[in-house]
N, C-alpha and C. Protein backbone atom coordinates (compact mmCIF):
# COMPACT_ATOMS: atom_id res chain seq x y z
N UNK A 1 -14.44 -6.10 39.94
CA UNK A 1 -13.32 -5.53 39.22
C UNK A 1 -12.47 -4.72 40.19
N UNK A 2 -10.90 -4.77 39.84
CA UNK A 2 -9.93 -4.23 41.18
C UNK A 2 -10.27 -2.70 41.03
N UNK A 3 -9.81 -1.89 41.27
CA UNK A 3 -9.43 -0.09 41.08
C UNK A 3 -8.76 -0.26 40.11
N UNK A 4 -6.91 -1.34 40.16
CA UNK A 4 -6.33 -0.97 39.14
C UNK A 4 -7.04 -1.03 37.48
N UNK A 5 -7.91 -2.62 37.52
CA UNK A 5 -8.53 -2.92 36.12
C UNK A 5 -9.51 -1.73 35.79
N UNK A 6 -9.87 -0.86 36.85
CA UNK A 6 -10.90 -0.04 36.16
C UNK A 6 -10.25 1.28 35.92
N UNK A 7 -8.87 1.51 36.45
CA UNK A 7 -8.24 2.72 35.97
C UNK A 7 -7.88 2.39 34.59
N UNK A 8 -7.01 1.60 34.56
CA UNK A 8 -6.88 0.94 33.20
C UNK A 8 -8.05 1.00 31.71
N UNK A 9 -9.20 0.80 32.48
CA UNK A 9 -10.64 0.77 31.10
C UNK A 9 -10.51 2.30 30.87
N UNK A 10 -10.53 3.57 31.74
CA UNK A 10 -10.68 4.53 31.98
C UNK A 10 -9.29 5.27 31.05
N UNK A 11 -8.25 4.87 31.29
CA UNK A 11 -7.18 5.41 30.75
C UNK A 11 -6.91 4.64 29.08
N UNK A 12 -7.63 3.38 28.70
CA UNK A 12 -7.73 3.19 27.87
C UNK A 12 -8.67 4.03 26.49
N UNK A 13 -9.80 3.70 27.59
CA UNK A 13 -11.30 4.86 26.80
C UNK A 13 -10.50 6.19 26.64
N UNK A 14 -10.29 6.68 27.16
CA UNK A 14 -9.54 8.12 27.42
C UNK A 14 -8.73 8.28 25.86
N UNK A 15 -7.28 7.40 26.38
CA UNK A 15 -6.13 7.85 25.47
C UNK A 15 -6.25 6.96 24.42
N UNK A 16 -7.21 5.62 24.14
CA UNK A 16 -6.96 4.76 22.82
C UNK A 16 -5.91 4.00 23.40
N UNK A 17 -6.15 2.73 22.80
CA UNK A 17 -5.01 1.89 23.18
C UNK A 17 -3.57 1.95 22.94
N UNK A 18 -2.77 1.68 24.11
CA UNK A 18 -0.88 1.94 23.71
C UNK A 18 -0.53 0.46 23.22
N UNK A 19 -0.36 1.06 21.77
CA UNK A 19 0.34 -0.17 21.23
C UNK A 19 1.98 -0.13 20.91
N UNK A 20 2.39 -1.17 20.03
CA UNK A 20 3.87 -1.55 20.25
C UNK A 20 4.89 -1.65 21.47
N UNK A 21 4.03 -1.80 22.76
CA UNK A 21 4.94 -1.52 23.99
C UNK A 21 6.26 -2.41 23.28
N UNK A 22 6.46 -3.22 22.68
CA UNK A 22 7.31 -4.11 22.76
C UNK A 22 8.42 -3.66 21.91
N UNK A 23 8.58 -2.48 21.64
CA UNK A 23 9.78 -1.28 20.67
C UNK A 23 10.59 -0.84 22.03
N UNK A 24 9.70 -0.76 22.99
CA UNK A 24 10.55 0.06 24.25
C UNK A 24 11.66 -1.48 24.67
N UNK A 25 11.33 -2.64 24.91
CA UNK A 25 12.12 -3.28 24.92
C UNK A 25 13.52 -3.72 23.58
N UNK A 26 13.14 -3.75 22.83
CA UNK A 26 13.95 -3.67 21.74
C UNK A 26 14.53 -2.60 21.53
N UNK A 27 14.34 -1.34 21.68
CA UNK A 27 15.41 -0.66 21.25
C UNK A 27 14.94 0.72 22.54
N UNK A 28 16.45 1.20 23.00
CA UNK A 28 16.63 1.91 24.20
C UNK A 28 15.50 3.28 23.87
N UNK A 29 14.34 3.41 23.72
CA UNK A 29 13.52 4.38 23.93
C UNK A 29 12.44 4.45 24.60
N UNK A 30 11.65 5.73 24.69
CA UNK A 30 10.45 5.67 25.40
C UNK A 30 9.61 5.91 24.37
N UNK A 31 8.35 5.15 24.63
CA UNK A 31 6.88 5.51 23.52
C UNK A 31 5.82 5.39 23.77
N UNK A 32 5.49 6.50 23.46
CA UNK A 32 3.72 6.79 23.49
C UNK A 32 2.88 6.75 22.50
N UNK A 33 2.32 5.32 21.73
CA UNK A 33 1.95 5.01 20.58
C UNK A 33 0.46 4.93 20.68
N UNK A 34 -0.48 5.55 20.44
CA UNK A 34 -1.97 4.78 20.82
C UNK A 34 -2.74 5.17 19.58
N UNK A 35 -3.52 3.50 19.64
CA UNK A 35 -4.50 3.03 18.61
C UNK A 35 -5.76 3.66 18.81
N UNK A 36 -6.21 4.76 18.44
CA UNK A 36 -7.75 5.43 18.35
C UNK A 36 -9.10 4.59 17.73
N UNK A 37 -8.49 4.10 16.96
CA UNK A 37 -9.59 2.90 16.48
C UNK A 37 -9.55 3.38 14.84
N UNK A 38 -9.14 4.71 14.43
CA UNK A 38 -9.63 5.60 12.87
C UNK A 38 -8.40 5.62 13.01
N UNK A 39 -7.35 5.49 13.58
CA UNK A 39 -6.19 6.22 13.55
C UNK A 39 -5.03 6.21 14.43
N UNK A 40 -3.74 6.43 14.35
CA UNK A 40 -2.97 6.05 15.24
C UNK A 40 -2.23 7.51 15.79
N UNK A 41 -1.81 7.73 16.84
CA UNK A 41 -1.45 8.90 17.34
C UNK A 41 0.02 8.24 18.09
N UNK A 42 0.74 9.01 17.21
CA UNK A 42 2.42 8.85 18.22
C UNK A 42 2.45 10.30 19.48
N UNK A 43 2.45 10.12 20.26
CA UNK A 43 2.29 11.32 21.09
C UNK A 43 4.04 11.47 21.66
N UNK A 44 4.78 10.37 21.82
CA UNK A 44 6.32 10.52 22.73
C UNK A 44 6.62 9.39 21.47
N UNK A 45 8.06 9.60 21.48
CA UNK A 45 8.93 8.78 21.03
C UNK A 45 10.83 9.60 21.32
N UNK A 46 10.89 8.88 22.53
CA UNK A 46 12.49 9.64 23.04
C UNK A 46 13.59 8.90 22.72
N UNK A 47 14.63 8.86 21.73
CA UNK A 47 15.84 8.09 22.38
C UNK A 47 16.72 9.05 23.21
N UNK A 48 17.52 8.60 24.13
CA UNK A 48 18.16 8.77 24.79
C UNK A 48 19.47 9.92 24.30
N UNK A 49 19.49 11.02 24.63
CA UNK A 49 20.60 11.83 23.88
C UNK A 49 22.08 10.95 23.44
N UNK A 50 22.75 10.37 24.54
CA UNK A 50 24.08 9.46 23.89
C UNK A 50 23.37 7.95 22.73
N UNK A 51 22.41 8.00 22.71
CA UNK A 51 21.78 6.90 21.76
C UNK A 51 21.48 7.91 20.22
N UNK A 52 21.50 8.97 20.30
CA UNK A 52 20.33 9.42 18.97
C UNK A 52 21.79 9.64 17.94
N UNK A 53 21.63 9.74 16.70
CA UNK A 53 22.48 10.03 15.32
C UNK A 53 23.11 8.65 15.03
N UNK A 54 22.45 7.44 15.42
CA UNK A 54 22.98 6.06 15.15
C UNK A 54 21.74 5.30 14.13
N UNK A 55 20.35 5.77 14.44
CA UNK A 55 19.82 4.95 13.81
C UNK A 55 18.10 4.42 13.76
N UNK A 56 18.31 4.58 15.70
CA UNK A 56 17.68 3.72 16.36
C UNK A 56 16.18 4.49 16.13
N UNK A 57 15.87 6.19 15.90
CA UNK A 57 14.75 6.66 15.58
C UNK A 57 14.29 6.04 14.47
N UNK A 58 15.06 5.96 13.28
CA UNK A 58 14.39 5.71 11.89
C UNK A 58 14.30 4.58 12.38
N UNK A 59 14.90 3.46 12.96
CA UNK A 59 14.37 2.31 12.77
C UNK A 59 13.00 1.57 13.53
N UNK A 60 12.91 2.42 14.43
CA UNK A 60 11.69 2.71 15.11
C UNK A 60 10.68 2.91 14.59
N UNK A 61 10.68 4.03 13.90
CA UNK A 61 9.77 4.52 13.03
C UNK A 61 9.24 3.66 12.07
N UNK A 62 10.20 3.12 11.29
CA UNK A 62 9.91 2.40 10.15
C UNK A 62 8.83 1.31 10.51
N UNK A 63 9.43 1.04 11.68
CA UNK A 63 8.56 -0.29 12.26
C UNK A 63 7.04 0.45 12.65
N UNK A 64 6.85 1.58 13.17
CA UNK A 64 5.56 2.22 13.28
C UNK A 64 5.08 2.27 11.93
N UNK A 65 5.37 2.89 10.97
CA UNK A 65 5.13 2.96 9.56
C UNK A 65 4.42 1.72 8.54
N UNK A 66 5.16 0.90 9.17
CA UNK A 66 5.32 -0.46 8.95
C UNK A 66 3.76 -1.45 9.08
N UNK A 67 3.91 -1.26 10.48
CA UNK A 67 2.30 -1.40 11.61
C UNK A 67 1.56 -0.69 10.65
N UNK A 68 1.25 0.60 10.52
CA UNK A 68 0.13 1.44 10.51
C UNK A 68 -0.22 1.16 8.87
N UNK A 69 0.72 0.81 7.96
CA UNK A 69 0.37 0.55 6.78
C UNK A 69 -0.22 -0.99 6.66
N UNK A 70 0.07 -1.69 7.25
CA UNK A 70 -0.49 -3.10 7.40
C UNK A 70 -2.20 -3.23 8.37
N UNK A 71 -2.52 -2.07 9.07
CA UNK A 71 -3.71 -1.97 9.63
C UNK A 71 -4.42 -1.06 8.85
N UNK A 72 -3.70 -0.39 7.73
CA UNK A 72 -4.26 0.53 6.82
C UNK A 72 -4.73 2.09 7.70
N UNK A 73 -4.32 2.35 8.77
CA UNK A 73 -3.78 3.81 9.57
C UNK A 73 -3.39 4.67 9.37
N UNK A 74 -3.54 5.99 9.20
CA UNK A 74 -2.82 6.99 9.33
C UNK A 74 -2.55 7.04 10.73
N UNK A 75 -1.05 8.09 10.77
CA UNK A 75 -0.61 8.26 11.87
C UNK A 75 -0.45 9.84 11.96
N UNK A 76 -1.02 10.18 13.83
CA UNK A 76 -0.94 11.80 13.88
C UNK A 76 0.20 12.47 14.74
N UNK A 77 0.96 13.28 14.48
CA UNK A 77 1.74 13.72 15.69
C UNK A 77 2.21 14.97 15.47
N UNK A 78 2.27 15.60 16.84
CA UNK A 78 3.03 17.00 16.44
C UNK A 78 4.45 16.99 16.87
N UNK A 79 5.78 17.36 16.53
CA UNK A 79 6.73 17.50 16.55
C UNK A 79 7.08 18.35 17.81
N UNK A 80 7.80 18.09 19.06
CA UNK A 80 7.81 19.22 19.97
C UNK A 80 9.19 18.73 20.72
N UNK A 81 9.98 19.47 21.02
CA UNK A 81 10.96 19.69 21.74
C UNK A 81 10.90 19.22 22.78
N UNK A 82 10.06 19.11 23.84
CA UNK A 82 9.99 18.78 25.55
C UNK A 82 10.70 17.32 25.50
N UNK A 83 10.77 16.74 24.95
CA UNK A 83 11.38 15.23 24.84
C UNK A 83 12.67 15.29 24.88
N UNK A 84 13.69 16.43 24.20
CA UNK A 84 15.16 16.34 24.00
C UNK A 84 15.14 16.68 23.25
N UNK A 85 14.43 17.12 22.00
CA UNK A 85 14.81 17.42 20.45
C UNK A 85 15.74 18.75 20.45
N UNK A 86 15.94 18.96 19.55
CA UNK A 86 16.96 20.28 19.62
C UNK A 86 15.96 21.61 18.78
N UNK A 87 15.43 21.06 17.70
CA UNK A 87 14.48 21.79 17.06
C UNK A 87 13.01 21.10 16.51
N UNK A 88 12.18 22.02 16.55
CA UNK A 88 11.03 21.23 16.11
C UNK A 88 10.89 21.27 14.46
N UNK A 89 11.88 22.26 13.52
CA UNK A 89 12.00 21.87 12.31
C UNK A 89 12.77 20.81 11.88
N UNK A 90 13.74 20.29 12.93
CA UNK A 90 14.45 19.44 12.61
C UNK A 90 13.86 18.10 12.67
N UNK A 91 12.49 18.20 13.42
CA UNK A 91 11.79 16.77 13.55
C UNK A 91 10.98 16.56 12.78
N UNK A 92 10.49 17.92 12.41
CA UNK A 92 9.53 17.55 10.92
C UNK A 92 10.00 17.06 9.54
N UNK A 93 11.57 17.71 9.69
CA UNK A 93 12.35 17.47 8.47
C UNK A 93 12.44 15.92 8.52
N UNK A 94 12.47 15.20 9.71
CA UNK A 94 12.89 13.61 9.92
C UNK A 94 11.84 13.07 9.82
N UNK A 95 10.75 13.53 10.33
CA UNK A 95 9.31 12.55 9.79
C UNK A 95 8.72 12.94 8.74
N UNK A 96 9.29 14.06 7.49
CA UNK A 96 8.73 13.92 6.12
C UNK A 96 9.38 12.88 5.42
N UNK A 97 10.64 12.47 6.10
CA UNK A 97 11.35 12.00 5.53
C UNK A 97 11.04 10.42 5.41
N UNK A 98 9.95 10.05 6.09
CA UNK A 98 8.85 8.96 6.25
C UNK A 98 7.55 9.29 6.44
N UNK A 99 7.47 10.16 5.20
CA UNK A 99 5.94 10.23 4.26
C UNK A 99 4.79 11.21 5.17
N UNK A 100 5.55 12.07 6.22
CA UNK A 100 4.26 12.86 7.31
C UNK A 100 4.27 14.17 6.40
N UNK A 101 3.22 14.71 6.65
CA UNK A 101 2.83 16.17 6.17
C UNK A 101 2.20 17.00 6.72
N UNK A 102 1.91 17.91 6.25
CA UNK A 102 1.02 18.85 6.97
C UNK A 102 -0.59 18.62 7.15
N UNK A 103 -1.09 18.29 8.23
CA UNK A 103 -2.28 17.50 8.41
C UNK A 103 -3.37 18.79 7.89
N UNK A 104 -4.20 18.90 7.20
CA UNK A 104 -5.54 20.06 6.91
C UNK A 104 -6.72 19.59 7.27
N UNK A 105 -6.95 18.55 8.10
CA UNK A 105 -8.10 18.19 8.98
C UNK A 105 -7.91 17.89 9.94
N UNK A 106 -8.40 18.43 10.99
CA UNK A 106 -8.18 18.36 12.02
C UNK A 106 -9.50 17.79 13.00
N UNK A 107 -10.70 16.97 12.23
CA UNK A 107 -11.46 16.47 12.57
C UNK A 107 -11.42 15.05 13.19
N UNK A 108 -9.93 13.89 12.93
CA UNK A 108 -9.59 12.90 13.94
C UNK A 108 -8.69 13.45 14.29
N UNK A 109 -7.55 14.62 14.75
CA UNK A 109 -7.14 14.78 15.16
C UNK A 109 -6.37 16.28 15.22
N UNK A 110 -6.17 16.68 16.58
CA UNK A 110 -5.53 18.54 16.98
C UNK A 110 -3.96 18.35 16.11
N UNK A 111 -3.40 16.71 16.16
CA UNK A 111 -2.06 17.31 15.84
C UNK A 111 -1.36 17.92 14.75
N UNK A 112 0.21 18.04 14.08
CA UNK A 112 0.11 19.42 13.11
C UNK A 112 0.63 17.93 11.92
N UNK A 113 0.93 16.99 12.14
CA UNK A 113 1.51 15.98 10.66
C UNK A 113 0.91 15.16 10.65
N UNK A 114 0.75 14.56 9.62
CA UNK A 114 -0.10 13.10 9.49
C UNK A 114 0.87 12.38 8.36
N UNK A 115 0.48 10.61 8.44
CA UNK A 115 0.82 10.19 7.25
C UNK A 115 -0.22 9.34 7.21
N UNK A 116 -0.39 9.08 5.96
CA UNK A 116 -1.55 8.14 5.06
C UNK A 116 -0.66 6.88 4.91
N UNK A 117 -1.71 5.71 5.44
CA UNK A 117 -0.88 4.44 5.06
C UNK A 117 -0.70 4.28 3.32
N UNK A 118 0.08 3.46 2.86
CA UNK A 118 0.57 3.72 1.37
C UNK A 118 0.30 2.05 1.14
């Protein structure tokens, strides 16, 4: 086995698998989506400041939403500014707005929202 294939097992075991790479090609963002096996964790999801108030988050999303209800997933994430956001109430206000809440177990996961597949 190379170094790279075994960094790879290592960073897989680690972070859970990154799924949907194929959103970063379709629509101008960056994402950090990974499959835990119980659960799905969005950790990054950036559009581009001249890209954002058009669309391209919700439609992103939806398509995560989308996934995670068809694998029967909840999804975990905390809302944080370091990406570009302007506020971190303003991101919670946008992912209640696709069914996230205030997570009260924190036993699959540290982060502060969750949503239940529907």
């Amino acid at each position: 086995m190379k170094l790279s294939e075994l960094h790879k097992l290592i960073d897989e075991e680690i972070e859970g698998r990154y799924i949907l790479k194929q959103l970063e090609t379709d629509f101008p963002i960056q994402l950090e989506l990974y499959d835990k096996g119980t659960h799905l964790e969005l950790d990054k999801i950036v559009v581009p400041g001249g890209k954002r108030g058009v669309g391209i988050g919700s439609e992103v999303l939806t398509k995560i939403t989308d996934y995670a209800d068809k694998t029967s997933q909840p999804i975990f994430l905390t809302p944080s500014i370091s990406y570009g956001g302007t506020s971190v109430r303003r991101l919670e206000n946008f992912y209640k707005r696709f069914g996230f809440e205030r997570s009260k177990d924190s036993s699959l996961s540290r982060n502060r929202l969750v949503r239940f597949p529907s």
